[in-house]
N, C-alpha and C. Protein backbone atom coordinates (compact mmCIF):
# COMPACT_ATOMS: atom_id res chain seq x y z
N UNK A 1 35.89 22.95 24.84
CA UNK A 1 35.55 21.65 25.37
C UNK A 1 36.84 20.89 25.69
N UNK A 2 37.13 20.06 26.68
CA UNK A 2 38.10 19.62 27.37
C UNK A 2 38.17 18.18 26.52
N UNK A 3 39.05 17.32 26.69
CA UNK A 3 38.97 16.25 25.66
C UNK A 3 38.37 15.00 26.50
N UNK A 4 38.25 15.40 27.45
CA UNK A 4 36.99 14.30 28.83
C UNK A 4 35.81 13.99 27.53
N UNK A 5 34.79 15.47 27.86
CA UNK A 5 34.16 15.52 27.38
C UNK A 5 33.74 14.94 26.02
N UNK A 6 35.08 15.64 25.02
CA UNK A 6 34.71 15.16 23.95
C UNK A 6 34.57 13.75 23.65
N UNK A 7 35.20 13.01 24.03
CA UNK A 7 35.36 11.27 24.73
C UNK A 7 34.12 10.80 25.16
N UNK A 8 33.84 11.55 25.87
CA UNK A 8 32.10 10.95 26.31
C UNK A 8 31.26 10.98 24.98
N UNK A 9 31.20 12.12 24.48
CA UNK A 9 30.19 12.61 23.48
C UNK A 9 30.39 11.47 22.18
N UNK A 10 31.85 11.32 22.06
CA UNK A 10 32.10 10.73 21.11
C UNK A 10 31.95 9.00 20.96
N UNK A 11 31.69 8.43 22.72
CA UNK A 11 31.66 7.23 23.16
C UNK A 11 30.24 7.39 22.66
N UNK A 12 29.52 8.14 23.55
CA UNK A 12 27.78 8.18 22.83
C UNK A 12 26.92 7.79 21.92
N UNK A 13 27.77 8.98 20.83
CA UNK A 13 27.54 8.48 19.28
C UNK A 13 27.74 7.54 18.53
N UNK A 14 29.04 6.89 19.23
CA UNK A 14 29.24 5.24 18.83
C UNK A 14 28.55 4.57 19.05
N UNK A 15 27.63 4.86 20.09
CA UNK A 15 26.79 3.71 20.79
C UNK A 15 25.05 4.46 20.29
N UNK A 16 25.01 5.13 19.85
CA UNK A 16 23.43 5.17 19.30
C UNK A 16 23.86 4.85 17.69
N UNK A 17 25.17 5.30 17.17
CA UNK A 17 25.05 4.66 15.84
C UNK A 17 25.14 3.21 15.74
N UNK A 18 25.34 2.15 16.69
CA UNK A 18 25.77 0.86 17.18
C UNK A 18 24.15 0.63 17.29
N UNK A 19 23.77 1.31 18.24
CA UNK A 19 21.80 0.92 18.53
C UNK A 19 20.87 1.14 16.75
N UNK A 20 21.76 1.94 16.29
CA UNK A 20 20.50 2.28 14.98
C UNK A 20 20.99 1.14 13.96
N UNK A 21 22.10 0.69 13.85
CA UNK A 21 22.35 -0.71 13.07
C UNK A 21 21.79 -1.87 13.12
N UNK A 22 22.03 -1.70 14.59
CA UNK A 22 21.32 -3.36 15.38
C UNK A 22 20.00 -3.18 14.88
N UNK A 23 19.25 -2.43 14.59
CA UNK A 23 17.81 -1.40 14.62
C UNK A 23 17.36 -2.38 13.37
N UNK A 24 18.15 -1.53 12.57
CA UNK A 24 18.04 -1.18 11.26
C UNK A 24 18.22 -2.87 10.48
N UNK A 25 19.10 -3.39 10.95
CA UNK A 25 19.36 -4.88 10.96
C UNK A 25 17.92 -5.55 10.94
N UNK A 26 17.63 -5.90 12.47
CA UNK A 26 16.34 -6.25 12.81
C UNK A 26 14.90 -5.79 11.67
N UNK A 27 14.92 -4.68 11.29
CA UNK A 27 14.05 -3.94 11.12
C UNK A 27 13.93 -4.86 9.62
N UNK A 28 14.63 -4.61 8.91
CA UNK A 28 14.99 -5.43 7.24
C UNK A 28 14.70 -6.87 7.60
N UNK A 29 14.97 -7.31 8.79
CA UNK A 29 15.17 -9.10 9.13
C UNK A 29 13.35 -9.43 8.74
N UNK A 30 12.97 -8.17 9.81
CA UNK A 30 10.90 -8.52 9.66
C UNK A 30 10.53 -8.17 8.48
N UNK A 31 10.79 -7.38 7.86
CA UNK A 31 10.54 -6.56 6.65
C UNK A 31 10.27 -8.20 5.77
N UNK A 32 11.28 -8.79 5.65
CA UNK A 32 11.66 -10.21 4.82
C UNK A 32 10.61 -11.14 5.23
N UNK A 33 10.63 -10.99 6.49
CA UNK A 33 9.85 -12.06 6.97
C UNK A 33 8.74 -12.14 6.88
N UNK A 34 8.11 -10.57 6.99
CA UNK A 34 6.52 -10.32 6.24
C UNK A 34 6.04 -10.56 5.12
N UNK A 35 7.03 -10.08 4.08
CA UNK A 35 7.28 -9.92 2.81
C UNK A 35 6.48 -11.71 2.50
N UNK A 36 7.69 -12.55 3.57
CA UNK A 36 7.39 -14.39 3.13
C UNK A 36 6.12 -14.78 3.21
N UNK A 37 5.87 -14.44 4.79
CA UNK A 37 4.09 -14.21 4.90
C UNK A 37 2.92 -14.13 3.97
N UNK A 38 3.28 -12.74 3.63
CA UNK A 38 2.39 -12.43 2.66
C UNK A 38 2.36 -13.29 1.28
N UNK A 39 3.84 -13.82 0.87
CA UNK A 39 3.65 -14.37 -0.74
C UNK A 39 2.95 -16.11 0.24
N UNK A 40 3.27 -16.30 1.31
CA UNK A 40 2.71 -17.86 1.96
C UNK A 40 0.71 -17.52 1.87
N UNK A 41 0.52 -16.64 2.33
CA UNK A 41 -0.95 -15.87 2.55
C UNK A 41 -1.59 -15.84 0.87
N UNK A 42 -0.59 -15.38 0.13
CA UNK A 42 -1.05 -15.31 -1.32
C UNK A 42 -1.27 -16.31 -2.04
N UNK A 43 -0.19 -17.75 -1.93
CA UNK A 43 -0.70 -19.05 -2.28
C UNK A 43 -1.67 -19.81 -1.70
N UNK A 44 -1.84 -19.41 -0.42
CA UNK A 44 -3.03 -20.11 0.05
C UNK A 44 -4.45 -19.44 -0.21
N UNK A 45 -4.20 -18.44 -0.50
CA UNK A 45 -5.81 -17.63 -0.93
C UNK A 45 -6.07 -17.90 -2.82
N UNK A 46 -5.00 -18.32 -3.33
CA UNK A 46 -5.34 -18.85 -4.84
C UNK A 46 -5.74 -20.22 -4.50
N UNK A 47 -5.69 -21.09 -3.70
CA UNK A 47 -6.04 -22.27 -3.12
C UNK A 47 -7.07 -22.36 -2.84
N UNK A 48 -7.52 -21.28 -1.77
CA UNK A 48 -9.10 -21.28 -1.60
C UNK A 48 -9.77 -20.73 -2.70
N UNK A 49 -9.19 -19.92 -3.42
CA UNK A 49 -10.08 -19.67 -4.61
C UNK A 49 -10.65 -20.36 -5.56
N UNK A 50 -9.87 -21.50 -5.63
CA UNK A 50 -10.50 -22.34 -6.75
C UNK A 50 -11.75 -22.78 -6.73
N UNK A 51 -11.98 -22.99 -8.12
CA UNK A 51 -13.65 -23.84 -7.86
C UNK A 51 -13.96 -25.27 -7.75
N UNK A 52 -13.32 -25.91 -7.70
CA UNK A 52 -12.88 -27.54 -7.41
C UNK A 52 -12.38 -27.49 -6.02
N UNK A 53 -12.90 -29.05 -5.53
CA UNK A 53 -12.36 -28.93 -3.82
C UNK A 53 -10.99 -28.33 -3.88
N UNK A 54 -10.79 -27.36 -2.73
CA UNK A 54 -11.14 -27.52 -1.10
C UNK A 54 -12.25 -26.85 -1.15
N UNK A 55 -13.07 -27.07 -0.38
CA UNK A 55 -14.04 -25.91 0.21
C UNK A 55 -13.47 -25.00 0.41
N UNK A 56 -14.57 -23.90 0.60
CA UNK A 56 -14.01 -22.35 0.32
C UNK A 56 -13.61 -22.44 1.76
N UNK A 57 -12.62 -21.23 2.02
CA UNK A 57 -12.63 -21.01 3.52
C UNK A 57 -12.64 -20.01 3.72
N UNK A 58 -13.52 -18.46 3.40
CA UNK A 58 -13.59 -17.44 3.61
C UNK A 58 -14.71 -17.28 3.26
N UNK A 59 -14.94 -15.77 3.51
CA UNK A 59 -16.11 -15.29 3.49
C UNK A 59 -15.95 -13.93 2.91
N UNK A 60 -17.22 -13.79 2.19
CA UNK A 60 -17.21 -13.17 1.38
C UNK A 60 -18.44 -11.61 1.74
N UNK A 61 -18.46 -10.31 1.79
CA UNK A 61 -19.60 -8.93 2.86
C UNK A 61 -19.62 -8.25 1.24
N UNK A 62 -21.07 -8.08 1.03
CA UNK A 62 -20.89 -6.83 0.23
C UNK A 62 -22.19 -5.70 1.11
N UNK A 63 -21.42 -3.95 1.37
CA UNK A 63 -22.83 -3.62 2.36
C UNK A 63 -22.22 -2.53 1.29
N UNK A 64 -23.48 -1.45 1.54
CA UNK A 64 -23.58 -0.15 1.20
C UNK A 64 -24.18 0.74 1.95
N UNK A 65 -23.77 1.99 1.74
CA UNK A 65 -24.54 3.03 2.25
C UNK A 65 -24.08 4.39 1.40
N UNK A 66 -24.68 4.96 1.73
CA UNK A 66 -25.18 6.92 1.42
C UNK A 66 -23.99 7.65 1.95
N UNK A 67 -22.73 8.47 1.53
CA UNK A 67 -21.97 8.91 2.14
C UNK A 67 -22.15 10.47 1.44
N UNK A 68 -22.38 11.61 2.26
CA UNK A 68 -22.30 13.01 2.30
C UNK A 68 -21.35 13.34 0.93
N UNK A 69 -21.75 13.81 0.02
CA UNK A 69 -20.67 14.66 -0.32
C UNK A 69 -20.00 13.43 -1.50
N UNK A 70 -20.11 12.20 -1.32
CA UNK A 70 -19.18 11.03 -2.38
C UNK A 70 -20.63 9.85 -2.85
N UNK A 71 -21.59 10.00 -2.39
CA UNK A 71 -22.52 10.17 -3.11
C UNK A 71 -22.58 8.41 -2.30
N UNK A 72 -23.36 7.01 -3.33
CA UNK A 72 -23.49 5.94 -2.39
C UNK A 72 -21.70 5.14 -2.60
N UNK A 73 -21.93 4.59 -1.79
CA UNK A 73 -20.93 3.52 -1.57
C UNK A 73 -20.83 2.12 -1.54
N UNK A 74 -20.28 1.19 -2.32
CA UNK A 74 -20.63 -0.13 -2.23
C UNK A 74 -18.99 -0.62 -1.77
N UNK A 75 -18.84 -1.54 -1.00
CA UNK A 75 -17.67 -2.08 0.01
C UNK A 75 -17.56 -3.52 -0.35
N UNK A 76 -16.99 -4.11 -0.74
CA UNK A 76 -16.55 -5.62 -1.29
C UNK A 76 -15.34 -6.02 -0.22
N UNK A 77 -15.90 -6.96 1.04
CA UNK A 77 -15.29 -6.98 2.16
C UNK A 77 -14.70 -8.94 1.82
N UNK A 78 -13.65 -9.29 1.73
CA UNK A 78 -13.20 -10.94 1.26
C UNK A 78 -12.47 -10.93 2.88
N UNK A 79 -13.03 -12.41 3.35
CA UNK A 79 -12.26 -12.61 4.96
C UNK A 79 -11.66 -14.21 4.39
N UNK A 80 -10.08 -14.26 4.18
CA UNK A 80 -9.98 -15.17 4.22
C UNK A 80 -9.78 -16.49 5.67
N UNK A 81 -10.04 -17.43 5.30
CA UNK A 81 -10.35 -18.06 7.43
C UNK A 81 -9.48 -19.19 7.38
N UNK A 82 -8.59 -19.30 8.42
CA UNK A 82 -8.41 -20.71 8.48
C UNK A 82 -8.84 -21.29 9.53
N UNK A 83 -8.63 -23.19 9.61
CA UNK A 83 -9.33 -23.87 10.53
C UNK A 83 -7.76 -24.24 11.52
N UNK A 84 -7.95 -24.25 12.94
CA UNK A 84 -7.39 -24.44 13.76
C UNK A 84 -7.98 -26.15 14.25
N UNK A 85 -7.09 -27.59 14.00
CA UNK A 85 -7.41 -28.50 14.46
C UNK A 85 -6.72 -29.42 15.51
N UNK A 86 -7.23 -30.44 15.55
CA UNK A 86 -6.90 -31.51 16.34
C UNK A 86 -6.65 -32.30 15.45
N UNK A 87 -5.11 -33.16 16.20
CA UNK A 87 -4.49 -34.54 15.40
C UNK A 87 -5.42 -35.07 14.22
N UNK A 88 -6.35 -35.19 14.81
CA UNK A 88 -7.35 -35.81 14.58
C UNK A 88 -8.93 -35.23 13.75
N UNK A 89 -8.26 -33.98 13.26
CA UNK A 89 -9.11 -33.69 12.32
C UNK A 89 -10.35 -32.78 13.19
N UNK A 90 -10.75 -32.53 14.69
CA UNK A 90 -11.58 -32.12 14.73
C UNK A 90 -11.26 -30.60 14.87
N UNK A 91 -12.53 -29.59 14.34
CA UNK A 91 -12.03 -28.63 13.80
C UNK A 91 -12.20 -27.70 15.29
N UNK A 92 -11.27 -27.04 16.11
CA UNK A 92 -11.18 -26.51 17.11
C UNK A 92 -11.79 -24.61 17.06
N UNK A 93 -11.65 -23.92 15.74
CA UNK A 93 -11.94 -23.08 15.77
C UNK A 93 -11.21 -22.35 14.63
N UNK A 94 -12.13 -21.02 13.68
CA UNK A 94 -11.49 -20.58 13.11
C UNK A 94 -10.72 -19.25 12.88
N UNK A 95 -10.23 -18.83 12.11
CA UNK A 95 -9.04 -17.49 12.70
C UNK A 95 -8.84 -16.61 11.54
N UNK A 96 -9.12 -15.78 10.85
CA UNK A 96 -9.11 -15.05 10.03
C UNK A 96 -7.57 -14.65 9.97
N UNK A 97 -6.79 -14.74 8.60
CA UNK A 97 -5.56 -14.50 8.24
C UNK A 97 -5.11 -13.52 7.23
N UNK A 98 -6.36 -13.07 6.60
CA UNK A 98 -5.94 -11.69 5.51
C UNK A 98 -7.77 -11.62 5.23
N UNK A 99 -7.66 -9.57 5.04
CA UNK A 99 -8.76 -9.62 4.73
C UNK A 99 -8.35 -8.79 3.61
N UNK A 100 -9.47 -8.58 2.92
CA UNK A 100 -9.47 -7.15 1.62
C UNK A 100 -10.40 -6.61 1.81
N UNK A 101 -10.20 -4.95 1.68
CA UNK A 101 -11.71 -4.40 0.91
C UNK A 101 -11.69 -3.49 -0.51
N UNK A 102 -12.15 -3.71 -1.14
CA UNK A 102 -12.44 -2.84 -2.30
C UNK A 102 -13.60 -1.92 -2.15
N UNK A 103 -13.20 -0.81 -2.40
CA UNK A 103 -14.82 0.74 -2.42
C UNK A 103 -14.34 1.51 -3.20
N UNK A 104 -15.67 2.22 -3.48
CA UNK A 104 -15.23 3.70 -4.16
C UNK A 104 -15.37 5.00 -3.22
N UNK A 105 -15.12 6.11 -2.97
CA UNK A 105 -15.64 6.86 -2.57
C UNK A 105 -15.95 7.88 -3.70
N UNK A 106 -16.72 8.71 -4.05
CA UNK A 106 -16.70 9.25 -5.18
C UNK A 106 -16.21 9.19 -5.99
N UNK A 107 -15.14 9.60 -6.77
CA UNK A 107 -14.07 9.30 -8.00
C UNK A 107 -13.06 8.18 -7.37
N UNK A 108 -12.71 8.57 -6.13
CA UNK A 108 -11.67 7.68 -5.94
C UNK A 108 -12.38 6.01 -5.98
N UNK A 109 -10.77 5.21 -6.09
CA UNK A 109 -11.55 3.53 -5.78
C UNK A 109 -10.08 3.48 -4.92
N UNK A 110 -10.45 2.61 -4.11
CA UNK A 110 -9.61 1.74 -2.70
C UNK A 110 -9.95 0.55 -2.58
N UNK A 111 -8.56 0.08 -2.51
CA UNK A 111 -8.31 -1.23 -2.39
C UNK A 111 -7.32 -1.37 -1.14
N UNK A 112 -8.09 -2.53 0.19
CA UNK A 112 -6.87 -1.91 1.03
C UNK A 112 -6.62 -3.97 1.58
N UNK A 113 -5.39 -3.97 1.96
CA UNK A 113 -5.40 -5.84 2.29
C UNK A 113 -4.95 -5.59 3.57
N UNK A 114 -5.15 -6.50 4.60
CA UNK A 114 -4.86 -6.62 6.07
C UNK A 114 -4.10 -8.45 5.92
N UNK A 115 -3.20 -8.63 6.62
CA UNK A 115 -2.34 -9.55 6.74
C UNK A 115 -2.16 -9.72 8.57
N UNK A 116 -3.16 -10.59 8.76
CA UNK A 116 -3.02 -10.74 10.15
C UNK A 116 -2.20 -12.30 11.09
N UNK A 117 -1.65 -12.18 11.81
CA UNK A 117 -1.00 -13.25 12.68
C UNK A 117 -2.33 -14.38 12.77
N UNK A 118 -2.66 -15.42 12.29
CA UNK A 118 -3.39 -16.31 12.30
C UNK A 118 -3.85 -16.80 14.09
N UNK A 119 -3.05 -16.65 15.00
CA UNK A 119 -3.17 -17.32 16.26
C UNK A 119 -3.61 -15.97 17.16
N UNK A 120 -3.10 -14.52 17.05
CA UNK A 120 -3.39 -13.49 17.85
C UNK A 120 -4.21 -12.58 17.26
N UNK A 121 -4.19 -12.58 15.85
CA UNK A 121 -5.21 -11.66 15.34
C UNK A 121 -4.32 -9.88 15.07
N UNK A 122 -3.09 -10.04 15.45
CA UNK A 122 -2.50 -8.71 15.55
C UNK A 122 -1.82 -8.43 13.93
N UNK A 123 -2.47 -7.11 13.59
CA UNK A 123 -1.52 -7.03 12.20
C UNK A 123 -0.17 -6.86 11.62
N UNK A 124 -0.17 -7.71 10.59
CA UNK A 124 1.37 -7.96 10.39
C UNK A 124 1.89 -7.04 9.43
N UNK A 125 1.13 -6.66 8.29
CA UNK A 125 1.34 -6.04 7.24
C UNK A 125 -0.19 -5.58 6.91
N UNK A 126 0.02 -4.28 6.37
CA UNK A 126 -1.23 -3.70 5.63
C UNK A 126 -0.83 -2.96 4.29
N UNK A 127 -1.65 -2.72 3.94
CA UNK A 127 -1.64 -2.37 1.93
C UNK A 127 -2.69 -1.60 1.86
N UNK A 128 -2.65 -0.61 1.23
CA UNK A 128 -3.86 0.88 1.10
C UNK A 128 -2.99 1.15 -0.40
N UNK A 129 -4.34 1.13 -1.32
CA UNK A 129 -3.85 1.99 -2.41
C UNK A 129 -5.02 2.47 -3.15
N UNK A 130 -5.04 4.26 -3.49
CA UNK A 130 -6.39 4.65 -3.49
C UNK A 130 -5.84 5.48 -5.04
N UNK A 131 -6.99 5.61 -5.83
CA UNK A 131 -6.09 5.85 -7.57
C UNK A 131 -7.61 7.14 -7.40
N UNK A 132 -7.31 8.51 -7.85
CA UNK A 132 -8.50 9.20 -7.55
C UNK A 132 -8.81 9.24 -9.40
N UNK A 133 -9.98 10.16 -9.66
CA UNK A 133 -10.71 10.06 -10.84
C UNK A 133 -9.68 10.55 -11.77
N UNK A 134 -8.54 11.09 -11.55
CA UNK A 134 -7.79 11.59 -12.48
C UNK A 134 -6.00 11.03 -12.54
N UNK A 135 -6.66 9.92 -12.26
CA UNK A 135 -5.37 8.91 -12.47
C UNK A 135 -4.61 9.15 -11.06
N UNK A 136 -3.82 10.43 -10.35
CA UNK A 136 -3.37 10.62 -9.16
C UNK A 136 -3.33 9.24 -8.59
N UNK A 137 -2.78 9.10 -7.79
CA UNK A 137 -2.63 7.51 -6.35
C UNK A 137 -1.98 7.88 -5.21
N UNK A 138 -2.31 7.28 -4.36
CA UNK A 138 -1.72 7.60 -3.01
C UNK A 138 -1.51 5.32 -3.09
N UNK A 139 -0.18 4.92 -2.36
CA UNK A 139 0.04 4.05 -1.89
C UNK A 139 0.87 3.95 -0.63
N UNK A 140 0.21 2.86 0.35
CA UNK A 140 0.98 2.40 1.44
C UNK A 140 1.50 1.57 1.56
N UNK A 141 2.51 1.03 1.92
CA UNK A 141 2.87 -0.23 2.46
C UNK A 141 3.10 -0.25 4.43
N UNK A 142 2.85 -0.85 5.09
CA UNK A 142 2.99 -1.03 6.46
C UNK A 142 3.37 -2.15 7.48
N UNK A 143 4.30 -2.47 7.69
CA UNK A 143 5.12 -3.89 8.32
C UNK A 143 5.18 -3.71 9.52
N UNK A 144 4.31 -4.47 10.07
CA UNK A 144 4.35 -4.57 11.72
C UNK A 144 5.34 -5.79 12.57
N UNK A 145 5.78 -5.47 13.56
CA UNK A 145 6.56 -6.72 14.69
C UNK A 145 5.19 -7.20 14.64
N UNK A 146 6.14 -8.57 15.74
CA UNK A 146 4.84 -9.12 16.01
C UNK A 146 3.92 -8.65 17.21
N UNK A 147 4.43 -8.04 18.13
CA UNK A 147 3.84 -7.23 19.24
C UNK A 147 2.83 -6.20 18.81
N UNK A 148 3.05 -5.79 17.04
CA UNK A 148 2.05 -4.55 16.80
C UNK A 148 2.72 -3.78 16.47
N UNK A 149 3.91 -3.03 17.07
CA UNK A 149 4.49 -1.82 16.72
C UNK A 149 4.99 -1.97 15.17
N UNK A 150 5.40 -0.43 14.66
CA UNK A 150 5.49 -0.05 13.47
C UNK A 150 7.32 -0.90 12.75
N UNK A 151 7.22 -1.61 12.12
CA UNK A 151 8.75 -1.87 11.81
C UNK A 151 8.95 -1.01 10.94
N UNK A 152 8.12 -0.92 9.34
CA UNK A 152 8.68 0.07 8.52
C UNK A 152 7.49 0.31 7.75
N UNK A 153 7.48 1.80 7.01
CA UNK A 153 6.47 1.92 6.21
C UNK A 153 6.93 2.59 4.99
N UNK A 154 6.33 2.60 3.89
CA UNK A 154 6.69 3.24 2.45
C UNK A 154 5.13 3.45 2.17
N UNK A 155 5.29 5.10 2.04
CA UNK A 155 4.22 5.44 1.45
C UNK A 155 4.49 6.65 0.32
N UNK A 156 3.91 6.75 -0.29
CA UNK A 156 3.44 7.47 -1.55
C UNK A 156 2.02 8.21 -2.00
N UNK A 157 2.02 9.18 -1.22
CA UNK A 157 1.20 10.07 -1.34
C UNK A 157 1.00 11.52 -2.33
N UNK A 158 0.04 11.29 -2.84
CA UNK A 158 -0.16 13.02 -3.64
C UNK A 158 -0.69 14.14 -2.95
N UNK A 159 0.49 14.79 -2.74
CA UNK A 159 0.02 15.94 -1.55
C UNK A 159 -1.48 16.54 -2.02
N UNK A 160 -1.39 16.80 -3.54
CA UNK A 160 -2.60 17.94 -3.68
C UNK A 160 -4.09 17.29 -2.99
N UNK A 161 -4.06 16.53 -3.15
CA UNK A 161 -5.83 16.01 -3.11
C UNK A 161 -5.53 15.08 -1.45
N UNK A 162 -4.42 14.65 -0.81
CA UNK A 162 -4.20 14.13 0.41
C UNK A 162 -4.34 12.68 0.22
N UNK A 163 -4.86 12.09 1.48
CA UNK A 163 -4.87 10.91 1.59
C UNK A 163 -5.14 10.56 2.78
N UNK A 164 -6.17 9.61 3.45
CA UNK A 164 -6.46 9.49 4.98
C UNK A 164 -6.32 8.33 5.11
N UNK A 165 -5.47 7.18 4.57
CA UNK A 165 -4.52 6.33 5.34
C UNK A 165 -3.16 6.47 5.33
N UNK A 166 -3.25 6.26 7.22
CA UNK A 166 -1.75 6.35 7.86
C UNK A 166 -1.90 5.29 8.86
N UNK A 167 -0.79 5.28 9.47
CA UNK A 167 -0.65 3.86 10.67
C UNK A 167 -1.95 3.96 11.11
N UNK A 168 -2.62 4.41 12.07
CA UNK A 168 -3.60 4.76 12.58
C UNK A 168 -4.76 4.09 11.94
N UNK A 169 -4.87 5.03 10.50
CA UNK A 169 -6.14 4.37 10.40
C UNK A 169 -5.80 2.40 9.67
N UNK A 170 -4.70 2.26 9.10
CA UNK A 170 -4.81 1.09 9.31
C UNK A 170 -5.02 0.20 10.14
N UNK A 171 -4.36 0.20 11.00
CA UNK A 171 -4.49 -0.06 12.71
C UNK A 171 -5.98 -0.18 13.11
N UNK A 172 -6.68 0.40 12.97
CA UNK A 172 -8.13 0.72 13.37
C UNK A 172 -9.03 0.38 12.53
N UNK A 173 -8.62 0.36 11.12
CA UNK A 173 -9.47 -0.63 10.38
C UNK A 173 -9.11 -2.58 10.34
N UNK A 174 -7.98 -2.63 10.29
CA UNK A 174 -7.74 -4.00 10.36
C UNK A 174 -8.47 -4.45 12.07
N UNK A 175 -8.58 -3.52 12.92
CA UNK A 175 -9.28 -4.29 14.40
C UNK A 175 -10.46 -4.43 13.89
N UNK A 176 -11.24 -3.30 13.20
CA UNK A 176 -13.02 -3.07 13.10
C UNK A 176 -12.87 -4.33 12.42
N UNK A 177 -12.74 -4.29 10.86
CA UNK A 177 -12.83 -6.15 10.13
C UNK A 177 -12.76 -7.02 11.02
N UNK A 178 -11.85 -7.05 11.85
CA UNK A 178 -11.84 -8.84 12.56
C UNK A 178 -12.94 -8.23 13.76
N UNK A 179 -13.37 -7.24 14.31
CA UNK A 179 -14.66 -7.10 15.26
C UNK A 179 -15.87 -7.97 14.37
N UNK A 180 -16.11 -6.83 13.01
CA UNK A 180 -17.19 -7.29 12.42
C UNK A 180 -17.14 -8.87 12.06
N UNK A 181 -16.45 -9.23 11.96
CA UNK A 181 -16.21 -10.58 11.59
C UNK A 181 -16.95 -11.52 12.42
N UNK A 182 -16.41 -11.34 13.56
CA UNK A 182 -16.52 -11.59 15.14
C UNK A 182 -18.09 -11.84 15.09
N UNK A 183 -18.35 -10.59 14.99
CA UNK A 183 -20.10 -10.48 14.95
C UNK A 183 -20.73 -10.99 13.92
N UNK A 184 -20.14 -11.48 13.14
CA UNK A 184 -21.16 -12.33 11.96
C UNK A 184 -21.09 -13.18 12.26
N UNK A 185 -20.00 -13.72 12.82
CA UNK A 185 -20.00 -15.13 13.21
C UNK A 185 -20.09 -15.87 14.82
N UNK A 186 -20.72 -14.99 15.36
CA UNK A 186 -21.20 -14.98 16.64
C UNK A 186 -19.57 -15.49 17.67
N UNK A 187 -18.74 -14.82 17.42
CA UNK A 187 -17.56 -15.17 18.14
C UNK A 187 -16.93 -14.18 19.20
């Protein structure tokens, strides 16, 4: 190799290890910023929890059904909501900001939280953690931009027995919740 070359190659690598910093920078900046979200999302849902005013502001699904093979299923669906207003107090519309569900599927139990952008509905962060009958766990963590795409994920999976949340199906369950939502509440 001529030393042209190597010069180029070597300009290159400076400049994608230069792009994966800037990256990597950014990437930790949202990471934080979700992180804030979520503990802001967490004080306000001990808020609505109480039993003394405020009024509640969520809503609360319990459904079941018959699943092949894991025998019945009961789903404990919590939508927490906020109100979108005017100066003036009138209430313009409301917007779902974190949901949960708790189930079992046979031995296993799942617990999964959705952390959504209050104004677009797009997910910010998701949480999957499934503990099977013999103690085993699979956990996710999942930090989205705000556009949607993936910023970072940490997961922890037990290969032997698997695990069927990944981006995807988070992604696809945090849309179905705010659909169904939608449809309960004629929106």
């Amino acid at each position: 190799m001529d030393m042209k070359r190597i010069t180029i190659y070597g300009i290159l690598l400076l400049m994608a290890l230069t792009m994966q910093a800037q990256t990597s920078a950014k990437a930790k900046e949202r990471v934080a910023e979700v992180k804030k979200l979520y503990a802001e999302a967490k004080e306000r849902m001990a808020y609505n929890d109480q039993e003394d005013y405020p009024a509640k502001s969520n809503m609360e699904v319990t459904y079941y059904y018959m699943a092949p093979g894991a025998g019945p299923i009961k789903h404990y669906v919590k939508y927490y909501i906020g109100s979108e207003e005017t100066d003036e107090g009138e209430i313009l519309g409301y917007r779902t900001y974190f949901v949960s569900d708790s189930y079992n599927s046979g031995a296993r139990k799942i617990y999964e939280e959705y952390l959504l952008d209050e104004k677009t509905g797009t997910l910010i962060f998701a949480y999957a953690y499934e503990q099977n009958g013999d103690d085993s766990k699979n956990e996710g963590r999942y930090y989205y931009y705000k556009e949607g795409s993936l910023v970072h994920k940490d997961v922890k999976i037990n290969t032997e027995w698997g695990a069927y949340f990944d981006e995807k199906y988070v992604k696809n369950k945090a849309a179905n919740l705010r659909k169904a939502l939608g449809l309960m509440m004629n929106n």
